[in-house]
N, C-alpha and C. Protein backbone atom coordinates (compact mmCIF):
# COMPACT_ATOMS: atom_id res chain seq x y z
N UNK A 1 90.73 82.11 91.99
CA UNK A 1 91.91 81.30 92.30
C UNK A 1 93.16 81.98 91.73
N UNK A 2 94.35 81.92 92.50
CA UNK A 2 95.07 82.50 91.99
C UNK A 2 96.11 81.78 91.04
N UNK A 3 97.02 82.98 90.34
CA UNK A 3 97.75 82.15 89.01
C UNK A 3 99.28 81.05 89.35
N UNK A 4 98.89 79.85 88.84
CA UNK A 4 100.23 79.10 89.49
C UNK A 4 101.55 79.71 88.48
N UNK A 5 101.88 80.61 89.23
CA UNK A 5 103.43 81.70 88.31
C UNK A 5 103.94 81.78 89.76
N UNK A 6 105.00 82.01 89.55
CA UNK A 6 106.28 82.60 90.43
C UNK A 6 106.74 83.99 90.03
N UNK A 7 107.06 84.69 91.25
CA UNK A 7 107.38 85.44 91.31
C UNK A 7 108.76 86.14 92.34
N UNK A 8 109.88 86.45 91.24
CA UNK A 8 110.60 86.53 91.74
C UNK A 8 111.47 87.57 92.22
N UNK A 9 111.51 88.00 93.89
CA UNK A 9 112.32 88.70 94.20
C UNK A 9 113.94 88.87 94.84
N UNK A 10 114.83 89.27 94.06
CA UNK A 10 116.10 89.47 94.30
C UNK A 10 116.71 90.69 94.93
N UNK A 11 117.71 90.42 95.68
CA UNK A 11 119.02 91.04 96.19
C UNK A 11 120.30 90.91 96.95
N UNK A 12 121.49 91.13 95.86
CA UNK A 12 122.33 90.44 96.38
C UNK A 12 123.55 91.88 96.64
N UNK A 13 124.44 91.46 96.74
CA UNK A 13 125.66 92.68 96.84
C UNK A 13 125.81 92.99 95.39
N UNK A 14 126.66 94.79 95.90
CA UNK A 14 126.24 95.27 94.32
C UNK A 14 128.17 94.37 93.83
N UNK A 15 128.75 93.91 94.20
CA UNK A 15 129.91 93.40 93.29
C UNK A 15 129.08 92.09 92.79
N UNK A 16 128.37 91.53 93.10
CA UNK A 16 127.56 90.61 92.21
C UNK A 16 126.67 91.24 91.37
N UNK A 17 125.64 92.17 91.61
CA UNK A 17 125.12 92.62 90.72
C UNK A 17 126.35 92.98 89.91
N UNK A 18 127.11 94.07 89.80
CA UNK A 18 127.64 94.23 88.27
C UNK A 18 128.31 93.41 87.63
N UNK A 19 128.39 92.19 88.54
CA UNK A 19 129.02 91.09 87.84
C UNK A 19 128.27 90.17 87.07
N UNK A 20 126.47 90.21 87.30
CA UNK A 20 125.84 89.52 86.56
C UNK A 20 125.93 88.38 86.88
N UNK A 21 126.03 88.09 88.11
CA UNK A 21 125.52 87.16 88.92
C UNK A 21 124.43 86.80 89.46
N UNK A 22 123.31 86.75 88.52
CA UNK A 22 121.62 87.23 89.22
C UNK A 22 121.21 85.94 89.17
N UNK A 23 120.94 85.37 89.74
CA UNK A 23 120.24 83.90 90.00
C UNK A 23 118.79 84.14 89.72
N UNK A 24 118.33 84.82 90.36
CA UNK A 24 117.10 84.80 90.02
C UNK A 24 116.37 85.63 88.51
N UNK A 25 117.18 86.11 87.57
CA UNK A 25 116.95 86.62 86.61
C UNK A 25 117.41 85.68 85.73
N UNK A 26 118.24 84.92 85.93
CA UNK A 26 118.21 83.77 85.11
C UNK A 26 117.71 82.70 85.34
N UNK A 27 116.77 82.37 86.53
CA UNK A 27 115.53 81.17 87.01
C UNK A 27 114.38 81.68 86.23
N UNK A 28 114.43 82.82 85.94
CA UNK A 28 113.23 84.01 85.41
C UNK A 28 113.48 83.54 83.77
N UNK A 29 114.33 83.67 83.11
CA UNK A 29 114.57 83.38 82.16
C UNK A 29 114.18 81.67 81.23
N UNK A 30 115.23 81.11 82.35
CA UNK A 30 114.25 79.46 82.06
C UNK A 30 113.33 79.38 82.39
N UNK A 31 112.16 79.52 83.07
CA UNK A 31 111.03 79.48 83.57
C UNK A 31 110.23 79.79 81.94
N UNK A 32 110.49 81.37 81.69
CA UNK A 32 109.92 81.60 80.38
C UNK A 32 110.60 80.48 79.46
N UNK A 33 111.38 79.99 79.03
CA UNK A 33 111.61 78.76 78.16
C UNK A 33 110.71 77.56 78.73
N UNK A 34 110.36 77.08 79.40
CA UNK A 34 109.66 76.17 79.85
C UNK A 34 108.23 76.32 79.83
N UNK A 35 108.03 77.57 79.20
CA UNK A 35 106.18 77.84 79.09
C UNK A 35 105.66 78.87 80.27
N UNK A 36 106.63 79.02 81.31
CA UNK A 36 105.62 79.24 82.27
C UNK A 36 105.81 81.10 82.89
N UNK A 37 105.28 81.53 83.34
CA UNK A 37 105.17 83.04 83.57
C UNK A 37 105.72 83.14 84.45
N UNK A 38 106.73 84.04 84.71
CA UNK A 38 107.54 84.62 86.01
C UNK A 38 107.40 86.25 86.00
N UNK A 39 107.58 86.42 86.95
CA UNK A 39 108.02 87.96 87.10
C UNK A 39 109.21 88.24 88.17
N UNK A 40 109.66 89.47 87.96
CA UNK A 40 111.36 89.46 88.01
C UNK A 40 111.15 90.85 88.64
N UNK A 41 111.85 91.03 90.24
CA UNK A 41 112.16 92.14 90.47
C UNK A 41 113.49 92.45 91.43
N UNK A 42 114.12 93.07 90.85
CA UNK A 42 115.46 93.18 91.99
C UNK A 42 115.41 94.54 92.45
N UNK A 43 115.84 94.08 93.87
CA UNK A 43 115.97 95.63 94.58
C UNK A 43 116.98 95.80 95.17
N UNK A 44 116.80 96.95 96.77
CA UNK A 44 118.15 97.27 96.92
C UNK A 44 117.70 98.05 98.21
N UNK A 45 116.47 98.39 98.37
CA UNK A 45 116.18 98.50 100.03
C UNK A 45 114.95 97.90 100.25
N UNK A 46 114.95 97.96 101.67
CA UNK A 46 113.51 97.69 102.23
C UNK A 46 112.14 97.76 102.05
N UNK A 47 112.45 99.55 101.69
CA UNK A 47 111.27 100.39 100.76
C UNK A 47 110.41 99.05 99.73
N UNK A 48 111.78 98.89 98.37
CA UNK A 48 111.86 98.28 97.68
C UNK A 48 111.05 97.09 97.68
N UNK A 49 111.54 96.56 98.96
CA UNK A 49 110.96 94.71 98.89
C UNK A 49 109.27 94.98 99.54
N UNK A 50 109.24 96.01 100.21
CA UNK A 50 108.09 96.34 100.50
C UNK A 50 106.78 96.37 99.17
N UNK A 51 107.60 96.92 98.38
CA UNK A 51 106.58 97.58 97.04
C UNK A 51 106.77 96.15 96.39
N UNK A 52 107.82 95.88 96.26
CA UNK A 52 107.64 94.38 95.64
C UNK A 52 106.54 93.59 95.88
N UNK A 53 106.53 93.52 97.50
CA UNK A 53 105.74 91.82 97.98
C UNK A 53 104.22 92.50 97.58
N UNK A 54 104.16 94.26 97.80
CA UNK A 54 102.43 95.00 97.16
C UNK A 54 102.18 94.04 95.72
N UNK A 55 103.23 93.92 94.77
CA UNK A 55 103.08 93.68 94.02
C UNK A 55 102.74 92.38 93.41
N UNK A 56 103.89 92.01 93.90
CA UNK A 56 103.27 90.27 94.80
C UNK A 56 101.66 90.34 94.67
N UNK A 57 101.46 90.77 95.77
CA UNK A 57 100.06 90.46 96.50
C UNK A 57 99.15 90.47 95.05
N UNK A 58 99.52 92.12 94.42
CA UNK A 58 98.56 91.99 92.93
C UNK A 58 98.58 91.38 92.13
N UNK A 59 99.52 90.83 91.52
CA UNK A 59 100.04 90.11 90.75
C UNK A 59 99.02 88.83 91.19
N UNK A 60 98.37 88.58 91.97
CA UNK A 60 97.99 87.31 92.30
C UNK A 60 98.61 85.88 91.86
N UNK A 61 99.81 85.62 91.73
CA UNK A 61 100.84 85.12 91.47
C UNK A 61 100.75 84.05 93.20
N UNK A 62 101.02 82.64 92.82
CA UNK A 62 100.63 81.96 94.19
C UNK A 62 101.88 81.31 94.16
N UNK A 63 102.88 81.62 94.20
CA UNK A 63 104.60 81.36 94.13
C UNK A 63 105.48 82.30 94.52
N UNK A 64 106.21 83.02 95.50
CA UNK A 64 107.17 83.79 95.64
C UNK A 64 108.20 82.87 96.42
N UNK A 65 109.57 83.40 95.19
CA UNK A 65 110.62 83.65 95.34
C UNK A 65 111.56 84.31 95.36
N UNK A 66 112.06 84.13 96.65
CA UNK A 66 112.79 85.44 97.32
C UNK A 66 114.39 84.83 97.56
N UNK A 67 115.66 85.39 96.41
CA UNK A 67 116.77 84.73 96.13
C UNK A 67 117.54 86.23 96.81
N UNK A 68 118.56 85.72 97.59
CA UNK A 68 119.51 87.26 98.26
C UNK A 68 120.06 86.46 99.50
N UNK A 69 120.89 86.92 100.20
CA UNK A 69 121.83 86.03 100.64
C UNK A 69 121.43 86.00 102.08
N UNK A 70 121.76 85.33 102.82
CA UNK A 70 121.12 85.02 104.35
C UNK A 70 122.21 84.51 105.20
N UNK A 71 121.50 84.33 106.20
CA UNK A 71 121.82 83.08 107.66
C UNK A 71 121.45 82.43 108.44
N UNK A 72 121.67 81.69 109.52
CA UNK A 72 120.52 81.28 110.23
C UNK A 72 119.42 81.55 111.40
N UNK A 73 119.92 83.19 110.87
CA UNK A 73 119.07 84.38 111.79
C UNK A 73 118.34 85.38 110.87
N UNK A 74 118.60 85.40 109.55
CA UNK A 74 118.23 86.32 108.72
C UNK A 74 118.67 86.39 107.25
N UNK A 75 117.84 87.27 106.52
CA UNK A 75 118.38 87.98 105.44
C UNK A 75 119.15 89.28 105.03
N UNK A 76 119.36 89.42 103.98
CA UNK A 76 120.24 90.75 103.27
C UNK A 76 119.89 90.86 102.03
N UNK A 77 118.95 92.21 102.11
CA UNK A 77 118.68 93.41 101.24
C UNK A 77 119.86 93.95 101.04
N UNK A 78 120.33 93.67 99.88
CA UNK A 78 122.20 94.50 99.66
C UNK A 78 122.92 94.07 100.98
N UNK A 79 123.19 95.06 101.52
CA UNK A 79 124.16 95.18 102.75
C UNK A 79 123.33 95.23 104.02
N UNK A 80 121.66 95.23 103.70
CA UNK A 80 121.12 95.54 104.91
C UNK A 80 120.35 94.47 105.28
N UNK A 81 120.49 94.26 106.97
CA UNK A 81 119.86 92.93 107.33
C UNK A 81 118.74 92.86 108.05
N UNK A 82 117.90 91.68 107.60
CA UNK A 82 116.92 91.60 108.05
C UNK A 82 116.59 90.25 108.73
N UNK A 83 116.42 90.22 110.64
CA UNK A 83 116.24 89.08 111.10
C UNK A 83 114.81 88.54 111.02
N UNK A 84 114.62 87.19 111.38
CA UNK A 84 113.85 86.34 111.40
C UNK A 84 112.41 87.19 111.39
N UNK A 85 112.09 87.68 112.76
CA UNK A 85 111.08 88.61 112.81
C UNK A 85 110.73 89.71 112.23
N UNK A 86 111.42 90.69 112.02
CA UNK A 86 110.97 91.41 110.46
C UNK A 86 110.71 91.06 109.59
N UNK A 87 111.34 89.85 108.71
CA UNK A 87 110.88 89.46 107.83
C UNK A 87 109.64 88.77 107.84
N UNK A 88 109.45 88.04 108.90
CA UNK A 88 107.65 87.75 109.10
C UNK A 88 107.12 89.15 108.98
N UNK A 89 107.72 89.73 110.13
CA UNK A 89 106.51 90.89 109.65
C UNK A 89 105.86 91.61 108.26
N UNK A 90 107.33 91.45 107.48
CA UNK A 90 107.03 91.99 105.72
C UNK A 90 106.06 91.23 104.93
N UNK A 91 106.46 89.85 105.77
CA UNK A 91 105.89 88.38 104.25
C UNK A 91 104.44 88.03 104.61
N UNK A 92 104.06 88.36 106.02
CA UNK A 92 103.30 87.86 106.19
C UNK A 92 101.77 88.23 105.66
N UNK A 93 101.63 89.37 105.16
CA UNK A 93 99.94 89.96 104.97
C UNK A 93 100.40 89.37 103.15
N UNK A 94 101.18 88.65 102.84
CA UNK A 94 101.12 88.51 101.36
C UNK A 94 101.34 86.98 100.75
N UNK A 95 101.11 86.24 101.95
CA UNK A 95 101.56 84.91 101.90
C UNK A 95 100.51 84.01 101.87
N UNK A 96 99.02 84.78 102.41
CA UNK A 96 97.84 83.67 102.40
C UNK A 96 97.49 82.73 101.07
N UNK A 97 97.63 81.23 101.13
CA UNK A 97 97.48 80.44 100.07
C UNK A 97 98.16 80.70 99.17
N UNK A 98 99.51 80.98 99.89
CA UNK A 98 100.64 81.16 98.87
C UNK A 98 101.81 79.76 99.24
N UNK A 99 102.93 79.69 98.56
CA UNK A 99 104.09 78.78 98.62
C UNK A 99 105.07 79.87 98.75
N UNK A 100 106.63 79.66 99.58
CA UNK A 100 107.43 80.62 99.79
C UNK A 100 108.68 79.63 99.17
N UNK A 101 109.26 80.25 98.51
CA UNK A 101 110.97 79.23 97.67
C UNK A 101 111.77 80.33 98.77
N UNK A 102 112.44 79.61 99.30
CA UNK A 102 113.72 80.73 99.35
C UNK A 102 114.89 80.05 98.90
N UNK A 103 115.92 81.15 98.57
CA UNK A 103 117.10 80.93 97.61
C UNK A 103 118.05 81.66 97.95
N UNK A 104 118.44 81.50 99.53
CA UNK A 104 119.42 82.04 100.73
C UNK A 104 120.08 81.11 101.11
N UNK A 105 121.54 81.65 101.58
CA UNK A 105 122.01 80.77 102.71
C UNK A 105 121.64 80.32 104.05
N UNK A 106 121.44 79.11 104.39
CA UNK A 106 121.05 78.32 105.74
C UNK A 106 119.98 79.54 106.05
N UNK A 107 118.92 80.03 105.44
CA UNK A 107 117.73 80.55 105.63
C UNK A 107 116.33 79.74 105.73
N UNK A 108 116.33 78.56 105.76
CA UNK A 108 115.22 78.00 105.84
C UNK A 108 115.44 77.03 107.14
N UNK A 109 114.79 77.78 108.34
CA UNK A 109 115.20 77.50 109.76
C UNK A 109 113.34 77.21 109.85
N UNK A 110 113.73 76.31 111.34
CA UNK A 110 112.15 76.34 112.21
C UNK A 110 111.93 77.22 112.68
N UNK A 111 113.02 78.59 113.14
CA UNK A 111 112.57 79.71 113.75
C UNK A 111 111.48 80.53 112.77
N UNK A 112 112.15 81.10 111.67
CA UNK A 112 111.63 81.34 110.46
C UNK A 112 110.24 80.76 110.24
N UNK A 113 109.63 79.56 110.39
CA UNK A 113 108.50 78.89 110.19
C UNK A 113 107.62 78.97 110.91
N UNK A 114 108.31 78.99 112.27
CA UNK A 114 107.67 79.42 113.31
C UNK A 114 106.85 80.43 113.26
N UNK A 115 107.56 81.30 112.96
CA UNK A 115 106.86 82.82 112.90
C UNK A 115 106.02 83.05 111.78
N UNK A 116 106.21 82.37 110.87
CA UNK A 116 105.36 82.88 109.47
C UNK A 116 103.74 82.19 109.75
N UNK A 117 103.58 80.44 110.18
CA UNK A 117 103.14 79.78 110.12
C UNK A 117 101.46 80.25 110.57
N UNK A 118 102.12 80.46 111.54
CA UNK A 118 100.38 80.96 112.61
C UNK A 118 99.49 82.01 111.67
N UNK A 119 100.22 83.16 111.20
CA UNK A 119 99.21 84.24 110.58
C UNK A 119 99.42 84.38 109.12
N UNK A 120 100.32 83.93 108.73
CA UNK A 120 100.34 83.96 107.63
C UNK A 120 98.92 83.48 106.39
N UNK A 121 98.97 82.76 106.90
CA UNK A 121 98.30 81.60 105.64
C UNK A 121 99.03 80.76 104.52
N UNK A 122 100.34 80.38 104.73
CA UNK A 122 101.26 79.80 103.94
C UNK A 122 101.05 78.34 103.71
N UNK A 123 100.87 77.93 102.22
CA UNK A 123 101.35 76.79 102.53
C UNK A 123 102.39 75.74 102.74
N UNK A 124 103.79 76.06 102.68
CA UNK A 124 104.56 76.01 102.76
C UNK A 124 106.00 77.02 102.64
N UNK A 125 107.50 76.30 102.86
CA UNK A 125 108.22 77.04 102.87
C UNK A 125 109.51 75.87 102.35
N UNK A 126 109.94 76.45 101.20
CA UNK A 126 110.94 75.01 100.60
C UNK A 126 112.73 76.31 100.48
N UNK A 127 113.40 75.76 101.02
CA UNK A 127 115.01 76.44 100.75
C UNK A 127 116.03 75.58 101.60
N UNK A 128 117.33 75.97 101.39
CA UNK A 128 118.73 75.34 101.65
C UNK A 128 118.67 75.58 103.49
N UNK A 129 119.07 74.49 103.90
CA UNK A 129 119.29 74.88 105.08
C UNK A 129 120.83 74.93 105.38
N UNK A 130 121.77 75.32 104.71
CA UNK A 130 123.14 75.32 104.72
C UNK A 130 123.86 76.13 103.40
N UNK A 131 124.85 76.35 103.70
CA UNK A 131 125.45 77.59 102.50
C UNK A 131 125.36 76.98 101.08
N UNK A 132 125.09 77.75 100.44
CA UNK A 132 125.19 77.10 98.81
C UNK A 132 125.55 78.18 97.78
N UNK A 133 126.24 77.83 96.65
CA UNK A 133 126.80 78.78 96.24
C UNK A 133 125.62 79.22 94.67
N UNK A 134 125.88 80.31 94.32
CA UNK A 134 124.72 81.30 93.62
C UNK A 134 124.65 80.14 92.49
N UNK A 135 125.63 79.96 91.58
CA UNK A 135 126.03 78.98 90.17
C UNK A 135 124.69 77.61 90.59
N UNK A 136 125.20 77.03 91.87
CA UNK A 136 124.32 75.66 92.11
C UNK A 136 123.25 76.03 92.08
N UNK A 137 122.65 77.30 93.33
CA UNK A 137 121.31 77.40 93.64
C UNK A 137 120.34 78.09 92.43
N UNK A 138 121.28 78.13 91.12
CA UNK A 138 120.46 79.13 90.17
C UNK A 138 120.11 77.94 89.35
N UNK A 139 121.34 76.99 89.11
CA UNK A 139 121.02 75.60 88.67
C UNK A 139 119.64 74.85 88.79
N UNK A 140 120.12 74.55 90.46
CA UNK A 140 119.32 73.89 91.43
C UNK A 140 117.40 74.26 91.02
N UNK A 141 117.06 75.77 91.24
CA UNK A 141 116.05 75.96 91.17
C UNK A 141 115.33 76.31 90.01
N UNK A 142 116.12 75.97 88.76
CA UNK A 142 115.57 76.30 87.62
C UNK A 142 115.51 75.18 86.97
N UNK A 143 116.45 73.58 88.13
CA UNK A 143 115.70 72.19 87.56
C UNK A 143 114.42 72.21 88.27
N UNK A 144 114.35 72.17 89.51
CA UNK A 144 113.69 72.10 90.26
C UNK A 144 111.83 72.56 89.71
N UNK A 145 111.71 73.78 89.05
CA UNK A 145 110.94 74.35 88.32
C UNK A 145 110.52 73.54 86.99
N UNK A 146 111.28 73.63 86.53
CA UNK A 146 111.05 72.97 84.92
C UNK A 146 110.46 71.68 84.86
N UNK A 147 111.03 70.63 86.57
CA UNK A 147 110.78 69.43 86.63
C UNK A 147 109.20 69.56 87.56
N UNK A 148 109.14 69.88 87.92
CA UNK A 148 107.81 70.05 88.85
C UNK A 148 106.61 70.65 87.85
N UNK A 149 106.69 71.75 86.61
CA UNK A 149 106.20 72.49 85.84
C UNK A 149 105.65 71.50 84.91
N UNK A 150 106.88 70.34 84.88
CA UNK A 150 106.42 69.38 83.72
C UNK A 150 105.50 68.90 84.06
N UNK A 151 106.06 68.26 85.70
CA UNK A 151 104.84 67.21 85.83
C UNK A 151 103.16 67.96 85.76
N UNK A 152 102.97 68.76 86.17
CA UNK A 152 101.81 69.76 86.26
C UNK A 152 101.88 71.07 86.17
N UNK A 153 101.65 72.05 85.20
CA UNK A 153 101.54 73.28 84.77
C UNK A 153 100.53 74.20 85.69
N UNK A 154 100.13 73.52 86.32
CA UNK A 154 99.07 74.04 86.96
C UNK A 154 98.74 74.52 88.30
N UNK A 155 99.58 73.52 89.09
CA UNK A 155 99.83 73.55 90.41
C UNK A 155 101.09 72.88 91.11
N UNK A 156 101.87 73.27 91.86
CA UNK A 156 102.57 72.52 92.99
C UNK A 156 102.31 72.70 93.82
N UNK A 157 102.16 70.55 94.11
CA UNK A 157 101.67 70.22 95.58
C UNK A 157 102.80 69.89 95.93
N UNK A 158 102.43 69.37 97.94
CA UNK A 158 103.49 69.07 98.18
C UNK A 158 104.29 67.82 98.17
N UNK A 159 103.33 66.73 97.70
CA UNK A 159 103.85 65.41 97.41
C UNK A 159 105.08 65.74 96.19
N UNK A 160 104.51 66.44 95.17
CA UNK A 160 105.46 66.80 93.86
C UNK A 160 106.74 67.63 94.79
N UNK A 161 106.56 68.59 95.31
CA UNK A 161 107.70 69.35 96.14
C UNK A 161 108.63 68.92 96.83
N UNK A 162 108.17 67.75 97.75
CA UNK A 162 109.03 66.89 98.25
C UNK A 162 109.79 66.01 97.29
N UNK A 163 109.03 64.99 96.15
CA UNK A 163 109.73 64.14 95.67
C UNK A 163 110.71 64.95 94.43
N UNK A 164 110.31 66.16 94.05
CA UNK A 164 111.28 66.95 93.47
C UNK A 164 112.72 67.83 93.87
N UNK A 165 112.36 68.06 95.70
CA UNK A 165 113.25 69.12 96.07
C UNK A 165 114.18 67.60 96.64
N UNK A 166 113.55 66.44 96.75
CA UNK A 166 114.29 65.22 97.08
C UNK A 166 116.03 65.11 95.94
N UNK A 167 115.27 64.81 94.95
CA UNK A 167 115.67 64.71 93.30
C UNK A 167 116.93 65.78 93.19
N UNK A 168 115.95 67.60 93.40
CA UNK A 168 117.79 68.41 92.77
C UNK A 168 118.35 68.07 94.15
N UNK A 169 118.15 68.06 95.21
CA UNK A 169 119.01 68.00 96.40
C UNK A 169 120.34 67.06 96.43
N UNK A 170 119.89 65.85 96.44
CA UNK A 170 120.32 64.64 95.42
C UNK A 170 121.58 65.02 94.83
N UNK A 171 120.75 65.25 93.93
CA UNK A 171 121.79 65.81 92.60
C UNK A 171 123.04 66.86 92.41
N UNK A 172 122.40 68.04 93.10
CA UNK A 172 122.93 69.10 93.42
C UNK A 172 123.36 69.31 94.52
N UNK A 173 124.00 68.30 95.85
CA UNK A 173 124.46 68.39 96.45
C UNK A 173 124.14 69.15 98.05
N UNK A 174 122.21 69.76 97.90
CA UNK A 174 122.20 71.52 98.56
C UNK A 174 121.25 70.52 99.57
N UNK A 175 121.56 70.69 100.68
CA UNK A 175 120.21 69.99 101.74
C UNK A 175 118.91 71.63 101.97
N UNK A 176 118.25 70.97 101.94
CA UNK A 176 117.15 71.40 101.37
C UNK A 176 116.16 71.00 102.63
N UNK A 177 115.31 71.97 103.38
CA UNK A 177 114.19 71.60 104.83
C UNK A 177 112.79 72.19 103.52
N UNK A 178 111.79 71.45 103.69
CA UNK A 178 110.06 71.65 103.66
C UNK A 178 109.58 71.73 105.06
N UNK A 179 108.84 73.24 105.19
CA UNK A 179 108.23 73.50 106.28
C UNK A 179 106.97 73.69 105.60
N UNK A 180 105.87 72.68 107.02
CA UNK A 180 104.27 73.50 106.40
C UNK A 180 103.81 73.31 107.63
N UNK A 181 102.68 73.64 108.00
CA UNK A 181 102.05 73.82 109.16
C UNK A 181 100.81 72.59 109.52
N UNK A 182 101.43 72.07 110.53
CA UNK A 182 100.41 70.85 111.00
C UNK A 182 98.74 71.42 111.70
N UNK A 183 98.48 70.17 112.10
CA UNK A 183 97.20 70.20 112.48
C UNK A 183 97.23 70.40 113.97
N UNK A 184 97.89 69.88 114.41
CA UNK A 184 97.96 69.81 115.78
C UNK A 184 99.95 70.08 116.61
N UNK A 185 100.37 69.84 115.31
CA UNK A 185 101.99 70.28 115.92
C UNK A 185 101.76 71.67 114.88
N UNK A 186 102.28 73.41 115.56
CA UNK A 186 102.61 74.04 114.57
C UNK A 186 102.92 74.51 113.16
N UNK A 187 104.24 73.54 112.96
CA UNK A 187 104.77 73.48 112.09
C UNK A 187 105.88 72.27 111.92
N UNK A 188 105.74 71.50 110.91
CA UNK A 188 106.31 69.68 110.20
C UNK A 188 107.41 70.44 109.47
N UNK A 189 108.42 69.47 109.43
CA UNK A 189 109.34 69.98 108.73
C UNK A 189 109.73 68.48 107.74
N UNK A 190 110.45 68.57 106.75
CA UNK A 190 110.99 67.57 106.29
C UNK A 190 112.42 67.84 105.90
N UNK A 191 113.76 67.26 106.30
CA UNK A 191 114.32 67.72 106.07
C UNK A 191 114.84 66.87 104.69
N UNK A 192 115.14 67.65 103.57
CA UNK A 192 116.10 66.34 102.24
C UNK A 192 117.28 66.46 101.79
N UNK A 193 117.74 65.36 102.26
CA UNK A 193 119.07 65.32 101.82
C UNK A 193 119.57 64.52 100.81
């Protein structure tokens, strides 16, 4: 069985990197205050996220999070973009009986779900479906963690996922879609606002 840790991959523009604007190195940070194991990798190409998600995969780590800036067609590796379908193609051989966070702008689409859902093996897919700014979403997902971690160290389900991503959404202002894959419809979405 694999280990309930997160694992987190980043990339954002380099005027944020040298500004130390890393969201996900500081979700990485509280996470370790809260007891629980993260791993932390930022990159800067494709190559990169490639060797990452290898790592992923070894890591047997059953949590990836993937924080770097988006739309509602894609992501961005630094300056370089990656639509809907490539990125299935990257996530997908590393996602079986895994959970996916994303921590993008308006990146958590049905297109996106669509595509992951069928081959993947995912069990879900939790992120903003609308712009949010780095300060909130670093906030956002390092309550989000700590509060879900409390309730169980062990695992997040999706009853806890929902009534938690309910909670920072709430709070933090960020609408927030849960995608997982039905029985007979594709893929369920929930959207929380």
């Amino acid at each position: 069985m694999s280990n309930a840790n997160i694992f987190i991959i980043e990339s954002l523009s380099i005027t944020e990197e040298n500004s130390g604007h890393i969201e996900g190195k500081i979700i990485s940070d509280i996470l370790r205050l809260s007891g629980k194991k993260s791993l932390y990798m930022y990159i800067h190409t494709i190559k990169e996220l490639e060797d990452a998600l290898l790592e992923f995969r070894k890591s047997d780590y059953r949590y990836l999070h993937l924080s770097c800036h988006g739309c509602p067609t894609g992501i961005f590796i630094s300056d370089i973009f990656i639509d809907f379908a490539s990125l299935s193609k990257l996530l997908t051989p590393h996602l079986f009986n895994k959970r996916l966070f994303l921590s993008s702008c308006s990146i958590t689409q049905k297109k996106l779900a669509y595509l992951l859902f069928p081959k993947s093996g995912c069990y879900s897919i939790l992120g903003p479906t609308d712009d949010v700014l780095i300060r909130d979403a670093a906030i956002m997902w390092a309550s989000f963690y700590h509060r879900i971690f409390k309730e169980d160290m062990y695992q997040i389900i999706r009853r806890s996922m929902s009534k938690y991503a309910r909670m920072v959404s709430k709070l933090f202002n960020i609408p927030l879609a849960l995608y997982y894959p039905g029985r007979k419809i594709p893929v369920l979405c929930e959207i929380i606002k």
